[in-house]
C-alpha atoms as a PDB file:
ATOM      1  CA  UNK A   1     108.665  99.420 121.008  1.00  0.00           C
ATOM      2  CA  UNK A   2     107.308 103.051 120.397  1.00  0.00           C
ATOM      3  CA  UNK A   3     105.522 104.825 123.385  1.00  0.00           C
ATOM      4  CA  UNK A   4     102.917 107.363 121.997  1.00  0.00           C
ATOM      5  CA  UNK A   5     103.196 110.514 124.680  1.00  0.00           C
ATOM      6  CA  UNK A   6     101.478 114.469 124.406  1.00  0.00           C
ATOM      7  CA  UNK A   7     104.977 114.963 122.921  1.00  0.00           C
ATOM      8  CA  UNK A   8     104.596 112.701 119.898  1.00  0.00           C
ATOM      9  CA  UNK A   9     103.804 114.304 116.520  1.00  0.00           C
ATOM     10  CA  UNK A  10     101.850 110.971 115.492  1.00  0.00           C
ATOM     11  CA  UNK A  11      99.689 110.846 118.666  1.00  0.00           C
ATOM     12  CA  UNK A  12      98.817 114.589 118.365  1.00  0.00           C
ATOM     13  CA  UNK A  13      98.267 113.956 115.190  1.00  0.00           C
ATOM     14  CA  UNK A  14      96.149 111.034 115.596  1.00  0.00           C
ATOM     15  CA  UNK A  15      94.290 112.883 118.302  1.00  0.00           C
ATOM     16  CA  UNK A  16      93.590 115.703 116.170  1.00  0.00           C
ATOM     17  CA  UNK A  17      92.613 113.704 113.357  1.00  0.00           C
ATOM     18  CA  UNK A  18      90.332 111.727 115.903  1.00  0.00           C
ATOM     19  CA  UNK A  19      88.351 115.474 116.939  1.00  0.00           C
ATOM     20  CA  UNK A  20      88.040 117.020 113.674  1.00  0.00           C
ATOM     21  CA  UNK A  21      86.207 113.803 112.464  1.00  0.00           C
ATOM     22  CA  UNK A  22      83.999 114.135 115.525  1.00  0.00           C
ATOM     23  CA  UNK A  23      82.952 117.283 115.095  1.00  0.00           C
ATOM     24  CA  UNK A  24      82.688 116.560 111.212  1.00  0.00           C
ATOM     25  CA  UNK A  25      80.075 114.588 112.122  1.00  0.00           C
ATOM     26  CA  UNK A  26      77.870 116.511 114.606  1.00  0.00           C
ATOM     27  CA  UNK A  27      77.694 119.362 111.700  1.00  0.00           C
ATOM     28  CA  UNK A  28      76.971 116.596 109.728  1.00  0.00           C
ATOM     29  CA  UNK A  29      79.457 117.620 107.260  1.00  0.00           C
ATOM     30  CA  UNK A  30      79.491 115.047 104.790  1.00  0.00           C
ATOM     31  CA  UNK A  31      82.619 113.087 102.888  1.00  0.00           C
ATOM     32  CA  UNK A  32      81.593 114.996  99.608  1.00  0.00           C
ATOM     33  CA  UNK A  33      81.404 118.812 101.531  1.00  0.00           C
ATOM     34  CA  UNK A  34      84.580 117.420 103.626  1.00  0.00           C
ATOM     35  CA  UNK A  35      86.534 116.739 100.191  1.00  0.00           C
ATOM     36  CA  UNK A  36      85.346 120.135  98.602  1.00  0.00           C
ATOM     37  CA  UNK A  37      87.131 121.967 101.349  1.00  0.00           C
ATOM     38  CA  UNK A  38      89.986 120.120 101.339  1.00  0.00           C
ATOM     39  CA  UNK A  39      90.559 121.505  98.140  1.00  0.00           C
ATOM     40  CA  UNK A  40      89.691 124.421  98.737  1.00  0.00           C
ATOM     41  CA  UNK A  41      92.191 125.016 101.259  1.00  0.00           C
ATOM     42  CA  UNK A  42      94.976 122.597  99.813  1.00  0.00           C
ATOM     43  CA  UNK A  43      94.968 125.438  96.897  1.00  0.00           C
ATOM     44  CA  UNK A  44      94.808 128.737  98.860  1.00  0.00           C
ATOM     45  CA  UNK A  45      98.306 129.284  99.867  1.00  0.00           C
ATOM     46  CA  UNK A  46      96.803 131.817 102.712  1.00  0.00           C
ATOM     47  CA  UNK A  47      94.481 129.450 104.290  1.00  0.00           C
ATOM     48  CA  UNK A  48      97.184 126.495 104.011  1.00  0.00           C
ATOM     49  CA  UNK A  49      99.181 128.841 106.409  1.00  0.00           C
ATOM     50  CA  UNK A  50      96.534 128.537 108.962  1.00  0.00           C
END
């Protein structure tokens, strides 16, 4: 059995994943504007160092 903990990279993961799609939606950013930026950064070697 796997115990998630602050120390586990898939819990902060999942709990990072969990806020950024929370505050996606109170700027009311939507899947579209989210995917455009995605791209964005996924080909801008600068930003992807972020």
């Amino acid at each position: 059995t796997r115990f998630f903990n602050e120390n586990d990279p898939l819990s902060s993961f999942q709990s990072k994943e969990k806020l950024m799609s929370e505050l996606r939606k109170e700027l009311r950013v939507s899947d579209v504007e989210h995917r455009e930026s995605l791209a964005i950064v996924d080909s801008d070697d600068l930003l992807r160092l972020i």
